[in-house]
N, C-alpha and C. Protein backbone atom coordinates (compact mmCIF):
# COMPACT_ATOMS: atom_id res chain seq x y z
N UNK A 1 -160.85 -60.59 35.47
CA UNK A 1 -162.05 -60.30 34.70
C UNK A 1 -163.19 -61.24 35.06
N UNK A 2 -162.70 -62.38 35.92
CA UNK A 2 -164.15 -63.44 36.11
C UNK A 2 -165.48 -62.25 36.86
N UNK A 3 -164.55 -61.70 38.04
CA UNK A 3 -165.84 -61.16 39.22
C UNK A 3 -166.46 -59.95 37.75
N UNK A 4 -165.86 -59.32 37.34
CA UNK A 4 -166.62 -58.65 35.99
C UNK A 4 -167.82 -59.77 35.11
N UNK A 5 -166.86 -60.63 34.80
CA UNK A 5 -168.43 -61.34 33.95
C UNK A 5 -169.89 -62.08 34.88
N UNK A 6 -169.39 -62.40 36.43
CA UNK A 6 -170.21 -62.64 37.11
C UNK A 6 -171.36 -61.33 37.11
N UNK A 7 -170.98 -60.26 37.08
CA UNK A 7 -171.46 -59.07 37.73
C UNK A 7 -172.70 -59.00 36.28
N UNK A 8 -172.24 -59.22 34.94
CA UNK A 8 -172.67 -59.31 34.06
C UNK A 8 -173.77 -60.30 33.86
N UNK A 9 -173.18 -61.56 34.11
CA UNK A 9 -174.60 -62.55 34.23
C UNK A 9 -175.62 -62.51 35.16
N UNK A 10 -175.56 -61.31 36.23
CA UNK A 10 -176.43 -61.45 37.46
C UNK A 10 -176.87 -59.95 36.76
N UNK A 11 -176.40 -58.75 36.06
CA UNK A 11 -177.35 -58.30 35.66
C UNK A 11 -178.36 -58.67 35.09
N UNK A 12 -177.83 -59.41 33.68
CA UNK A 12 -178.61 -60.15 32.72
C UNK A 12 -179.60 -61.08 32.76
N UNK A 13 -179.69 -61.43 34.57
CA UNK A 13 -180.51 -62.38 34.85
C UNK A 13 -182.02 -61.70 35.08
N UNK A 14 -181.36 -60.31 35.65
CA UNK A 14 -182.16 -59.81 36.37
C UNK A 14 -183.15 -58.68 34.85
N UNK A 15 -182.22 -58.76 34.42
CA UNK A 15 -182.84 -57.53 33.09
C UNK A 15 -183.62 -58.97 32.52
N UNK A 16 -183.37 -60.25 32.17
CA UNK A 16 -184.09 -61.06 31.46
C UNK A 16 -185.66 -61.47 32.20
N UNK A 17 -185.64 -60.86 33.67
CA UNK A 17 -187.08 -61.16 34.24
C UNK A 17 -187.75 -59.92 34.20
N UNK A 18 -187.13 -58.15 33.81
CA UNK A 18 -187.79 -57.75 33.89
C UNK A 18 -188.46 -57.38 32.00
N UNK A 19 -187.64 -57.96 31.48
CA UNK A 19 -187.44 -57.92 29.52
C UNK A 19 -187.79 -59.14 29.01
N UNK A 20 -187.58 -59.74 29.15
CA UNK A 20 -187.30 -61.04 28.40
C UNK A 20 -186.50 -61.42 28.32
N UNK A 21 -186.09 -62.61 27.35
CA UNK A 21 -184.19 -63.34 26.94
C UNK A 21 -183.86 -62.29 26.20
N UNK A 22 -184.26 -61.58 25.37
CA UNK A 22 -183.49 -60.98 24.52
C UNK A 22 -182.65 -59.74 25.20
N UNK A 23 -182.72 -59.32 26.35
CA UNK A 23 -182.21 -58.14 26.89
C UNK A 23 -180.92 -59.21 27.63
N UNK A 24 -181.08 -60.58 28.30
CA UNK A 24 -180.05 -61.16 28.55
C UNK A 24 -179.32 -61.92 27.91
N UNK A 25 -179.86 -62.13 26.62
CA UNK A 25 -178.89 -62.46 25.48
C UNK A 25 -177.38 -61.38 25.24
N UNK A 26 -178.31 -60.12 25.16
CA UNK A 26 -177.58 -58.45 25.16
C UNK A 26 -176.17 -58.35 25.78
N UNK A 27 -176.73 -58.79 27.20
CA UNK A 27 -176.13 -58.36 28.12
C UNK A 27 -174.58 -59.58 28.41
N UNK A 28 -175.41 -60.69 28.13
CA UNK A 28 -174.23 -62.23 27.83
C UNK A 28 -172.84 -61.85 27.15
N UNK A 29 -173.35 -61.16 25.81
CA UNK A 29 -172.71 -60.87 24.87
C UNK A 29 -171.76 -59.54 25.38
N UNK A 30 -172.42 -58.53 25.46
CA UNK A 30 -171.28 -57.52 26.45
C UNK A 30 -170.01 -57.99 27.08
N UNK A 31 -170.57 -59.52 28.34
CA UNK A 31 -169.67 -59.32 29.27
C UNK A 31 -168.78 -60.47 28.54
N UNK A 32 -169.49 -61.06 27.33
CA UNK A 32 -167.98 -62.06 26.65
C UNK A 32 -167.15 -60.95 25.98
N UNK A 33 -167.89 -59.69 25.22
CA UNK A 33 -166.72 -58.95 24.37
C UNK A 33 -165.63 -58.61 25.69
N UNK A 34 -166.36 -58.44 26.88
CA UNK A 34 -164.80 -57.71 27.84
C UNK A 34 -164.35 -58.73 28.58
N UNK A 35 -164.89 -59.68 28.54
CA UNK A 35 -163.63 -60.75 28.75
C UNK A 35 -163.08 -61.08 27.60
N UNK A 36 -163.24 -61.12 26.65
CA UNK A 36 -162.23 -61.36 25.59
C UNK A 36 -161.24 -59.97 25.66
N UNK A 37 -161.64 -58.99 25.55
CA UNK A 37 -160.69 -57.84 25.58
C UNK A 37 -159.78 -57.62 26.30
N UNK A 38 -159.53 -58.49 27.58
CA UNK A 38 -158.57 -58.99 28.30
C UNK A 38 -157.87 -60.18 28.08
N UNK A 39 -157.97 -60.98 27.38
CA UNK A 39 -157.33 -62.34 26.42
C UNK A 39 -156.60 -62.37 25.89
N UNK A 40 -155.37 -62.83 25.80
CA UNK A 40 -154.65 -62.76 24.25
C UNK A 40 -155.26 -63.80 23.61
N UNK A 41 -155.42 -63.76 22.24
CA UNK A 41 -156.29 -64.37 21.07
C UNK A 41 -156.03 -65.77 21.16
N UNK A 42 -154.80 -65.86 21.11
CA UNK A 42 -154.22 -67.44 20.74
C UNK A 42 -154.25 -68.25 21.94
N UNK A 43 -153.48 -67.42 23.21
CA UNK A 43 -153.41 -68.74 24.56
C UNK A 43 -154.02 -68.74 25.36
N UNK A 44 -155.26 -67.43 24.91
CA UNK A 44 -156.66 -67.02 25.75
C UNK A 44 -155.69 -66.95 27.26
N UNK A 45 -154.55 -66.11 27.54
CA UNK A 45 -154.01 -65.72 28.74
C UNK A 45 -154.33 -64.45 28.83
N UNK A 46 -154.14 -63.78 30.27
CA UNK A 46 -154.32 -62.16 30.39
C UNK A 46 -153.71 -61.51 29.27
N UNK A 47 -153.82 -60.61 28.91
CA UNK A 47 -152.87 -59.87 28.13
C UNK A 47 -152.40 -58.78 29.14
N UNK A 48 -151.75 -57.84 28.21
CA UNK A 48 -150.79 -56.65 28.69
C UNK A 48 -151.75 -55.59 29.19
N UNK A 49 -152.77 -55.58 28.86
CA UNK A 49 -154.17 -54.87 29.94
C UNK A 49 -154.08 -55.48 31.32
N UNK A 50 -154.80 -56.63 31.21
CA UNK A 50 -155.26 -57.17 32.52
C UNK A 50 -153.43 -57.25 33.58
N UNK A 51 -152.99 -57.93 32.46
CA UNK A 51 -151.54 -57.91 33.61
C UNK A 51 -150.98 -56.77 34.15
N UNK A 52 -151.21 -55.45 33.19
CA UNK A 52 -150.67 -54.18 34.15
C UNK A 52 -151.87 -53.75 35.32
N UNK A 53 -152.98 -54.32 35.47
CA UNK A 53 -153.75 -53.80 36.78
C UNK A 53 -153.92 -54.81 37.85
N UNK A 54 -153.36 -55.87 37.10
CA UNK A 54 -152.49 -57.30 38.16
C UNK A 54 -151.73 -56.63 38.90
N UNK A 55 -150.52 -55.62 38.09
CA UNK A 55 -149.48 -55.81 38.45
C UNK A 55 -149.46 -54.40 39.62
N UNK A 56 -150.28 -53.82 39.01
CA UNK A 56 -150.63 -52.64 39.85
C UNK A 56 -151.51 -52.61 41.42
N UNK A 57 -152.45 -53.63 41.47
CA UNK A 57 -153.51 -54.38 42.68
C UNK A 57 -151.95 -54.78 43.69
N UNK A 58 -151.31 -55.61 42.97
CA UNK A 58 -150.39 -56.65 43.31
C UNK A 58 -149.46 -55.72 44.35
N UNK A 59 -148.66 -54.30 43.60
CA UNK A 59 -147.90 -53.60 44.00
C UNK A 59 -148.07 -52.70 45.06
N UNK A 60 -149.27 -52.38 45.23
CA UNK A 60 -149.72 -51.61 45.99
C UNK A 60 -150.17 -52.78 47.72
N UNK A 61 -150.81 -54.32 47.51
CA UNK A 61 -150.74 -55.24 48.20
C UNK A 61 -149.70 -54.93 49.21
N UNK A 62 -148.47 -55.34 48.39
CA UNK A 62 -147.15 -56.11 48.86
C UNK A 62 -146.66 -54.78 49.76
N UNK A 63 -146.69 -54.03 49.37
CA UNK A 63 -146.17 -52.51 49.64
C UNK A 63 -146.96 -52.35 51.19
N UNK A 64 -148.55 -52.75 51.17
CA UNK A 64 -149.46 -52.62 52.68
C UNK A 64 -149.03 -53.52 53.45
N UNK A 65 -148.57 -54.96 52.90
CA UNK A 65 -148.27 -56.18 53.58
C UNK A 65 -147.20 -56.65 54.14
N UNK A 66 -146.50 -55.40 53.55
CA UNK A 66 -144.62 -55.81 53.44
C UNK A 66 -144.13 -57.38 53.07
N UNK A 67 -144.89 -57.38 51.94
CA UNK A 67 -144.25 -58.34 50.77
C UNK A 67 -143.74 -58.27 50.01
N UNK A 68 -142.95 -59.82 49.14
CA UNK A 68 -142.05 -59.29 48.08
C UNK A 68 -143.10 -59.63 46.60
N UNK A 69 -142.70 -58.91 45.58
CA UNK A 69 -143.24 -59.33 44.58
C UNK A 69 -142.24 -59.40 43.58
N UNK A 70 -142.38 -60.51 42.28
CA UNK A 70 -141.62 -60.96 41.20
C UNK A 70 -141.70 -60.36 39.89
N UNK A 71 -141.25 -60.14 39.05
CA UNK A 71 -141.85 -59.81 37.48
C UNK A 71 -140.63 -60.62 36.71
N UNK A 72 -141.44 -61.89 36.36
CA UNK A 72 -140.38 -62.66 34.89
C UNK A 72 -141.04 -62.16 34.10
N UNK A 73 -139.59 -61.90 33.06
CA UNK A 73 -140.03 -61.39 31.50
C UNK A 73 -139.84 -62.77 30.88
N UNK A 74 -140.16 -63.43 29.70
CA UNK A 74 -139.86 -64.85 29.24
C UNK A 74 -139.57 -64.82 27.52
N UNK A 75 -138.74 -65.27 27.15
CA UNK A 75 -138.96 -65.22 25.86
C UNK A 75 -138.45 -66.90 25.25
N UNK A 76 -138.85 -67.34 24.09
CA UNK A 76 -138.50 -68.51 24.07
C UNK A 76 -137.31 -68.19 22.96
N UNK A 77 -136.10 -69.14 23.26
CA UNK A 77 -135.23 -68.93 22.39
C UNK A 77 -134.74 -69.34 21.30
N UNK A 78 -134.75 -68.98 20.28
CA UNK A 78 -134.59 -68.96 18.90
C UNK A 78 -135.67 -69.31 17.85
N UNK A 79 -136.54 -68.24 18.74
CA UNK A 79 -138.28 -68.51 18.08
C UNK A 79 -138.34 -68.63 16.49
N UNK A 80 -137.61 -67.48 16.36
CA UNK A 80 -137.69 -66.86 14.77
C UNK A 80 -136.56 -68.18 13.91
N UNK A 81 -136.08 -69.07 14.46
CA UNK A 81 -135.64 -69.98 13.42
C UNK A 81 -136.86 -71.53 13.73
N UNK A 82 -137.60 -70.91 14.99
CA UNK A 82 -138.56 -72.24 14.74
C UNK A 82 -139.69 -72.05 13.63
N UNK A 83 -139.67 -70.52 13.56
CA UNK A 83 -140.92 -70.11 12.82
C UNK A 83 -140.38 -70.38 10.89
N UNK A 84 -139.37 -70.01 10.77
CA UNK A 84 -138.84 -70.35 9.53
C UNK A 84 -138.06 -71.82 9.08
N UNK A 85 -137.97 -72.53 10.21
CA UNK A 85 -137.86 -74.06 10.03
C UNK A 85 -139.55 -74.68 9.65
N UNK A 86 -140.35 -74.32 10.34
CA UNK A 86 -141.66 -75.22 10.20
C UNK A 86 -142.66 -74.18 9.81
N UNK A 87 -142.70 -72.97 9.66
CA UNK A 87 -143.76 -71.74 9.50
C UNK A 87 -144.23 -71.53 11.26
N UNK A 88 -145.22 -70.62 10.25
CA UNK A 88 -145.95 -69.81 11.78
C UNK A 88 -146.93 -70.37 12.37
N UNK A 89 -147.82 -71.47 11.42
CA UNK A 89 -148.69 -72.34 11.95
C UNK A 89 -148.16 -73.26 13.45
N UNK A 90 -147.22 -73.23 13.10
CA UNK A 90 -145.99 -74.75 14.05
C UNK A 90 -145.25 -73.52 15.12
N UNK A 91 -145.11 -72.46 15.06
CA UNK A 91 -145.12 -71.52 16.23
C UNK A 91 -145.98 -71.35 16.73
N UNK A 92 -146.96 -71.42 16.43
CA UNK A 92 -147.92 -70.85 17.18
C UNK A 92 -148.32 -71.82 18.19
N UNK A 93 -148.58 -72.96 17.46
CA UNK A 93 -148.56 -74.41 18.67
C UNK A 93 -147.24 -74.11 19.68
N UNK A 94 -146.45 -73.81 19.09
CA UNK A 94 -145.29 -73.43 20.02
C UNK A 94 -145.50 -73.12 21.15
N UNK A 95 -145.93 -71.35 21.00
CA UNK A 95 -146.45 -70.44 22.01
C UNK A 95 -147.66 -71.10 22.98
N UNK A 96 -148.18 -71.89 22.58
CA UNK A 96 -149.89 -72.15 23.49
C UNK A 96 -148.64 -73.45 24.09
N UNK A 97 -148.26 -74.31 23.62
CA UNK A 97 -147.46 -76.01 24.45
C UNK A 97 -146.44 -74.66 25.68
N UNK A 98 -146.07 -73.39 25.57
CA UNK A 98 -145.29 -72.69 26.43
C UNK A 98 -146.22 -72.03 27.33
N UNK A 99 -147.35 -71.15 26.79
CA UNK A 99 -148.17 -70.97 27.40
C UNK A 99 -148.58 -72.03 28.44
N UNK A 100 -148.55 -72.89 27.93
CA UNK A 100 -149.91 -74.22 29.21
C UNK A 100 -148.82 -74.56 30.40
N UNK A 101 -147.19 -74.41 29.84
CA UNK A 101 -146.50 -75.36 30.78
C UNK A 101 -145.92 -74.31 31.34
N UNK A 102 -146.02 -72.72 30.99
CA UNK A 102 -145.43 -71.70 32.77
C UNK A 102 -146.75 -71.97 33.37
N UNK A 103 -147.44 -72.22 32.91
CA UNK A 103 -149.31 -71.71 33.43
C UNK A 103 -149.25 -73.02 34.53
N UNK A 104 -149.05 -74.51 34.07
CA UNK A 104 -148.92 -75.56 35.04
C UNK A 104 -148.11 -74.99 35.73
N UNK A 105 -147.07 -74.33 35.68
CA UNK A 105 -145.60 -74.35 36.73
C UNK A 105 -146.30 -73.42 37.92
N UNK A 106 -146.99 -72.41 37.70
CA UNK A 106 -147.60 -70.89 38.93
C UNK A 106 -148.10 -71.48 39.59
N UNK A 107 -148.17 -71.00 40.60
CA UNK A 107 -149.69 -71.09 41.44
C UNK A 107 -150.97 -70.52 41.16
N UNK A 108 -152.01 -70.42 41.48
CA UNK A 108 -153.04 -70.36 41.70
C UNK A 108 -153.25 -68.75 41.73
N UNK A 109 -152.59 -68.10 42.35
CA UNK A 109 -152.71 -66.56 42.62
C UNK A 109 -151.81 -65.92 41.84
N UNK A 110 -151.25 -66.88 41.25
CA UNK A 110 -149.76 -65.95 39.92
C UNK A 110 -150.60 -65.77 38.42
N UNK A 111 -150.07 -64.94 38.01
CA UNK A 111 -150.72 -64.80 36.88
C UNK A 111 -149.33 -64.63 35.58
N UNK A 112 -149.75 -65.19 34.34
CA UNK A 112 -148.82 -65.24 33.22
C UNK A 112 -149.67 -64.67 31.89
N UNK A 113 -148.95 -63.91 31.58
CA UNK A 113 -149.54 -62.97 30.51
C UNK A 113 -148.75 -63.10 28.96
N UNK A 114 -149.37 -63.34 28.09
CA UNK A 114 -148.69 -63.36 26.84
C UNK A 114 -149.14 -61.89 25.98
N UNK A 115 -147.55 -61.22 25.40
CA UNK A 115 -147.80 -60.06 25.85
C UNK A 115 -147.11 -59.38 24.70
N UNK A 116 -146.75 -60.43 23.60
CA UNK A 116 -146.73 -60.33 22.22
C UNK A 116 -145.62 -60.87 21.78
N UNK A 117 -145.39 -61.65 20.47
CA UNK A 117 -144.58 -62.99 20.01
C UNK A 117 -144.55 -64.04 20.51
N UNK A 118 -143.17 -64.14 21.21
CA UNK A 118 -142.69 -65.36 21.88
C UNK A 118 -142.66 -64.57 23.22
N UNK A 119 -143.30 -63.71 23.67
CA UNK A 119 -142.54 -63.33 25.32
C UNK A 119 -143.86 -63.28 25.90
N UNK A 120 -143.62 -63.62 27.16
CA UNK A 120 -144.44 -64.04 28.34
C UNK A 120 -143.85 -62.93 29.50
N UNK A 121 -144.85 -62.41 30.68
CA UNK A 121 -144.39 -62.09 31.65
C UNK A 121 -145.10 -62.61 32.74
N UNK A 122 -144.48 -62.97 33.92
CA UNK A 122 -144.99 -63.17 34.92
C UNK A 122 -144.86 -62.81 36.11
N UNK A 123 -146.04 -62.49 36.73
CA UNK A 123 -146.19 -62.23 38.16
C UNK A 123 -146.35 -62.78 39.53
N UNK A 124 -145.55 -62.71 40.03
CA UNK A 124 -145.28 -63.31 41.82
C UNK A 124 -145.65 -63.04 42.30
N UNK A 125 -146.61 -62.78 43.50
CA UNK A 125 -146.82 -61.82 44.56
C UNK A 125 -147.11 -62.07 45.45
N UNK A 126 -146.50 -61.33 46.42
CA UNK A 126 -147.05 -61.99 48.15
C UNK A 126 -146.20 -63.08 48.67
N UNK A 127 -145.05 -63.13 48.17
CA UNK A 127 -143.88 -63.66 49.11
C UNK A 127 -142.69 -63.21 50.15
N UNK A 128 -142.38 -64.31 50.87
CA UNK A 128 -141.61 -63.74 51.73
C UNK A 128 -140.07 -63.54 51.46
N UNK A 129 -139.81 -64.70 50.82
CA UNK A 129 -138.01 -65.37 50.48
C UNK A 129 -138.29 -65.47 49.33
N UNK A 130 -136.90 -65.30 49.25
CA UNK A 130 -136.24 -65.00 47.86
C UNK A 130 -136.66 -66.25 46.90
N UNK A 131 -136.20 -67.30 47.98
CA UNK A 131 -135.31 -68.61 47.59
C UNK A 131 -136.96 -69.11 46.63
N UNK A 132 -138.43 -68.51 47.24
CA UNK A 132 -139.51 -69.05 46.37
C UNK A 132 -139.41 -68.67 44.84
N UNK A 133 -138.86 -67.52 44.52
CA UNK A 133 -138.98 -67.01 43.34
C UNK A 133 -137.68 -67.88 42.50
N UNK A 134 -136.22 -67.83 43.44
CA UNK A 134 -135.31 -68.76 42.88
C UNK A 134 -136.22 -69.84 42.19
N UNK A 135 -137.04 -70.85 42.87
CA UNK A 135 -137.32 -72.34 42.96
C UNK A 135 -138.47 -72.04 41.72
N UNK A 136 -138.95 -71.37 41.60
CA UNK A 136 -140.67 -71.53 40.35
C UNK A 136 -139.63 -70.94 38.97
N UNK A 137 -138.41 -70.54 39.04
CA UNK A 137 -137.78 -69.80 37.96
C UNK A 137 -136.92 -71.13 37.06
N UNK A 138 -136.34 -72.17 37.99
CA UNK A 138 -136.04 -72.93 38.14
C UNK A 138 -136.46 -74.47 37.48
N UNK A 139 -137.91 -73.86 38.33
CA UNK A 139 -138.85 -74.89 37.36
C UNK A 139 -139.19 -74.72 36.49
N UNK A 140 -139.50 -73.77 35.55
CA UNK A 140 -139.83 -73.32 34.74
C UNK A 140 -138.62 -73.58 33.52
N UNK A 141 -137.31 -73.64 33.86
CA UNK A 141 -136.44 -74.08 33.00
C UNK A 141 -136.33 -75.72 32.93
N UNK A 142 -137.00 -76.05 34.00
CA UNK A 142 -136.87 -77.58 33.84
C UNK A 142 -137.72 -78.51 33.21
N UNK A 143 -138.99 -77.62 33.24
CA UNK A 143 -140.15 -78.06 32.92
C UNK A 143 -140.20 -78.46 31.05
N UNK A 144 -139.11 -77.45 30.17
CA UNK A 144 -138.79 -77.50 29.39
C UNK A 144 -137.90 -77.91 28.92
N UNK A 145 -136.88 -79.17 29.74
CA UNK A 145 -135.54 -79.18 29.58
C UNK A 145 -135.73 -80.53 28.95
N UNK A 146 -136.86 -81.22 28.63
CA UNK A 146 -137.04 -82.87 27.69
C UNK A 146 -137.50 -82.21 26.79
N UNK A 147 -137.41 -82.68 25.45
CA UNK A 147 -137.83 -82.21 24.62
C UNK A 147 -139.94 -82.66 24.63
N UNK A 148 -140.48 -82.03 23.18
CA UNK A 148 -141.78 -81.81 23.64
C UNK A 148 -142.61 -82.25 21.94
N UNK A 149 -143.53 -82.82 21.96
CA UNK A 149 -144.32 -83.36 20.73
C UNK A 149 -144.89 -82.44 20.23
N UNK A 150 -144.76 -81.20 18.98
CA UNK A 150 -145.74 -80.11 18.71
C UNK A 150 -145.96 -80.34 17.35
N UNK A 151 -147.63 -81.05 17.24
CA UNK A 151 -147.98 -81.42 15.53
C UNK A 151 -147.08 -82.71 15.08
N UNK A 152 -146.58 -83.65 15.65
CA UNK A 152 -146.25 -84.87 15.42
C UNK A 152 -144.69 -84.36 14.97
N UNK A 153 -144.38 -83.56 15.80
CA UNK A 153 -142.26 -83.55 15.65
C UNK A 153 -141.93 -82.87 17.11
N UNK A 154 -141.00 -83.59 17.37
CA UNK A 154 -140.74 -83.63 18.32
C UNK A 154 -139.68 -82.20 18.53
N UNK A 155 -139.55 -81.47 19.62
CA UNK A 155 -138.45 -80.18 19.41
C UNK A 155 -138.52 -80.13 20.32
N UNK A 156 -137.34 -79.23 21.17
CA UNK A 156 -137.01 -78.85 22.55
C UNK A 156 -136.92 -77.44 22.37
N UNK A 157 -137.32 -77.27 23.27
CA UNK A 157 -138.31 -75.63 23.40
C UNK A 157 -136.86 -75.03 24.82
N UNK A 158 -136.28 -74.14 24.45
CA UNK A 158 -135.44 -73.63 25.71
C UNK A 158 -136.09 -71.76 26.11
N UNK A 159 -135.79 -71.69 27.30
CA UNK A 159 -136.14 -69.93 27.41
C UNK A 159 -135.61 -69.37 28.35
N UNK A 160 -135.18 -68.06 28.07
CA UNK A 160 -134.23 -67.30 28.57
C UNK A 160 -135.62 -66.08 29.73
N UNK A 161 -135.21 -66.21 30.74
CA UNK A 161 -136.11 -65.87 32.01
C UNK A 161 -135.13 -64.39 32.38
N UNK A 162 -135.50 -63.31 32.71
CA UNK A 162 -135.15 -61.96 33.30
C UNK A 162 -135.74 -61.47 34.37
N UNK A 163 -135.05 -61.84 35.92
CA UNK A 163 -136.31 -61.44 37.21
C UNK A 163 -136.23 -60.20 37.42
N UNK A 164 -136.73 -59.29 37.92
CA UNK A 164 -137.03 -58.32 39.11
C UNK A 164 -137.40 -58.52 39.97
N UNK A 165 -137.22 -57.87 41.49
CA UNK A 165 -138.31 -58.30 42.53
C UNK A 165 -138.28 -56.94 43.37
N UNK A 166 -139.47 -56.79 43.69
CA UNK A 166 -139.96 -55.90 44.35
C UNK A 166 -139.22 -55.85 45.70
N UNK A 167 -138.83 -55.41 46.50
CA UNK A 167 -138.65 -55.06 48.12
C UNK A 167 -139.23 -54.05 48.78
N UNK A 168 -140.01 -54.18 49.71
CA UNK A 168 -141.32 -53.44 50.75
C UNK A 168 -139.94 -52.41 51.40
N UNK A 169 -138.29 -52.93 51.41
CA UNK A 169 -137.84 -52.01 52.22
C UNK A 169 -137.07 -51.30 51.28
N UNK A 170 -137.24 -51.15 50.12
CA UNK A 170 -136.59 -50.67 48.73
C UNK A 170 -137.25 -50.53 47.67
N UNK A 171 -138.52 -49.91 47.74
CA UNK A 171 -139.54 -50.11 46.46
C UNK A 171 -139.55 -49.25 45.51
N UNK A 172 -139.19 -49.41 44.54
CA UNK A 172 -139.50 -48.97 43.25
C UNK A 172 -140.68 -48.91 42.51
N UNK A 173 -141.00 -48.39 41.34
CA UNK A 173 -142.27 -48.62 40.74
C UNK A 173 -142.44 -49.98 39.64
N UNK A 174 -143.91 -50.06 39.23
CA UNK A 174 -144.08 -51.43 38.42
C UNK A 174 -143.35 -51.05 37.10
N UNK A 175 -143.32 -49.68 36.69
CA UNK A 175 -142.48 -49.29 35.04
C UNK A 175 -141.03 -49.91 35.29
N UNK A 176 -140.02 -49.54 36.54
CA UNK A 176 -138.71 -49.69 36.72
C UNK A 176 -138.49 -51.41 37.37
N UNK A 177 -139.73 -52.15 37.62
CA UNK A 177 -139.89 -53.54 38.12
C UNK A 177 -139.65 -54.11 36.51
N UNK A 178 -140.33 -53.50 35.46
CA UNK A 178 -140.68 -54.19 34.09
C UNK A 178 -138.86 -53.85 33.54
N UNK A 179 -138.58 -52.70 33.38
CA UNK A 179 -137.34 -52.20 32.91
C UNK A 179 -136.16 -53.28 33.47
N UNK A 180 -135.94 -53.20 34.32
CA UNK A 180 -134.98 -54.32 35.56
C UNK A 180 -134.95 -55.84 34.67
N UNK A 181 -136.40 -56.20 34.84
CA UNK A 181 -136.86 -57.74 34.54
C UNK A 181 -135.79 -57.48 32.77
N UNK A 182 -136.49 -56.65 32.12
CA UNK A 182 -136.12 -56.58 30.79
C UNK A 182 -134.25 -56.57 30.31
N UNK A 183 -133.68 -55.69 31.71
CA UNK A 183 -132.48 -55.58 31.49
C UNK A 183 -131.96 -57.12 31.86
N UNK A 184 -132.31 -58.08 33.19
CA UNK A 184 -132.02 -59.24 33.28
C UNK A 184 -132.28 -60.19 32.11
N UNK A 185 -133.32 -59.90 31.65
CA UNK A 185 -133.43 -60.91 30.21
C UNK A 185 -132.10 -61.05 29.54
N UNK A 186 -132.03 -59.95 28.63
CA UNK A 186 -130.78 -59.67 27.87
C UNK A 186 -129.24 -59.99 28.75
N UNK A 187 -129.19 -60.11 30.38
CA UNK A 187 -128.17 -61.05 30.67
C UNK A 187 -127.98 -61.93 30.43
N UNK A 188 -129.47 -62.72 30.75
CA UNK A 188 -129.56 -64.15 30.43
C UNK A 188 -129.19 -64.31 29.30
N UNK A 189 -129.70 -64.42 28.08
CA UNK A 189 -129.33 -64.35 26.89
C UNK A 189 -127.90 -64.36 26.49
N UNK A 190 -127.32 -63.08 27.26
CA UNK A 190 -125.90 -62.91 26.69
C UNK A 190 -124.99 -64.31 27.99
N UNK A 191 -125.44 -64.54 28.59
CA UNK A 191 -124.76 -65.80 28.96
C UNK A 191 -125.01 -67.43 28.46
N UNK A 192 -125.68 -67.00 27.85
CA UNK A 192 -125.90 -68.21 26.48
C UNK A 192 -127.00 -68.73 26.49
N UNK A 193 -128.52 -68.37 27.14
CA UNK A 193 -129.80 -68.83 27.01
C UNK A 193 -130.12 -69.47 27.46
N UNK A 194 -131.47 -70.07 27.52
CA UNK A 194 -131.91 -71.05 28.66
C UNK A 194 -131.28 -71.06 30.11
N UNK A 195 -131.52 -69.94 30.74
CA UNK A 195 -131.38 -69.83 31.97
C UNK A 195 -131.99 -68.95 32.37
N UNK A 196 -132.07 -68.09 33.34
CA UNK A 196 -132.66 -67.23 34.42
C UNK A 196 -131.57 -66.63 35.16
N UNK A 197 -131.95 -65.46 35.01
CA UNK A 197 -131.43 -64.28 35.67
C UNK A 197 -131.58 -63.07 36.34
N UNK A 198 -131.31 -63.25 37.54
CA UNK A 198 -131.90 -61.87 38.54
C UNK A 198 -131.26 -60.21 37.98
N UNK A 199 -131.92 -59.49 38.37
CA UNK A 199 -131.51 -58.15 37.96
C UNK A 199 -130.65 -57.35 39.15
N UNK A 200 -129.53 -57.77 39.12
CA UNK A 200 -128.61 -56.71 39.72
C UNK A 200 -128.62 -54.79 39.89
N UNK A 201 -128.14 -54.43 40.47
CA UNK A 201 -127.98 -53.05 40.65
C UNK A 201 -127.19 -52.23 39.65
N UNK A 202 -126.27 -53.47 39.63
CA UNK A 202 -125.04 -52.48 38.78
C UNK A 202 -124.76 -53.08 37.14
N UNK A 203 -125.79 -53.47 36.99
CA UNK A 203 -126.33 -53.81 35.54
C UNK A 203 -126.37 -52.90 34.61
């Protein structure tokens, strides 16, 4: 959504020399409502808009490039007894201290979307080996594995990770990339949480 709000302030520049400020006041305001409309509220991350035309740019990429692409689903585990140990105020700090630390873990061209509760998804794209998606999945469990200061108490935050990955010589679509990721979650989980898990065939 940035090259969108650019496009917006260079109208607005241009409507404010032929109007005045008040037509680029107008126009300011437009291009914040649609960048916000791509936001989730709380960790100001993409939401489930912007990440499905991520995920869609992304798929269609990898597919011209013969690259691989990733989809983690994320959920943090045993949200709903952090939320009724301390309330929802003290989750919610939750979600943004989880938000900031997959967001440190990506790169630069990955994108992480909060995409309602405690679940996060994220996108890979444009790799070659496996072993990269192994290693950021990895980190991402480690990154959380000391416990963490949220509102002056200290708690350890664990999360159960579900991969998919795209293959240029086996491609599927982004609906059955999301489905996959979703069915690996619920492995993870059922092997006791806080871990990561690829999505098998015969799942």
């Amino acid at each position: 959504f940035t090259d969108q709000l650019i496009i917006y302030q260079i109208i607005g520049f241009l409507l404010s020399l032929l109007f005045g400020v008040t037509a680029y006041r107008i126009i300011q305001a437009v291009g914040m409502l649609s960048e916000q409309a791509m936001q989730d509220s709380l960790t100001h991350l993409p939401n489930r808009r912007l990440l499905q035309k991520r995920m869609d740019v992304a798929y269609y990429s990898c597919k011209r490039l013969h690259k691989m692409m990733a989809i983690l689903i994320i959920d943090i585990d045993y949200f709903k007894k952090i939320n009724d140990n301390y309330g929802h105020d003290f989750g919610d700090e939750v979600i943004k201290v989880v938000a900031n630390g997959i967001k440190a873990t990506l790169r630069d061209s990955d994108t992480v979307s909060r995409v309602g509760g405690d679940e996060f998804i994220v996108l890979l794209k444009e790799f070659k080996v496996l072993d990269n998606v192994h290693a950021i999945a990895h980190k991402l469990t480690q990154v959380f594995a000391s416990p963490w200061l949220v509102l002056d108490k200290e708690i350890t935050i664990h999360l159960s990770i579900g991969i998919s990955v795209f293959n240029p010589d086996d491609p599927v679509s982004v609906k059955e990339l999301l489905k996959e990721a979703d069915i690996a979650l619920y492995d993870s989980k059922a092997q006791g949480r806080n871990r990561f898990s690829f999505y098998k065939k015969d799942q």
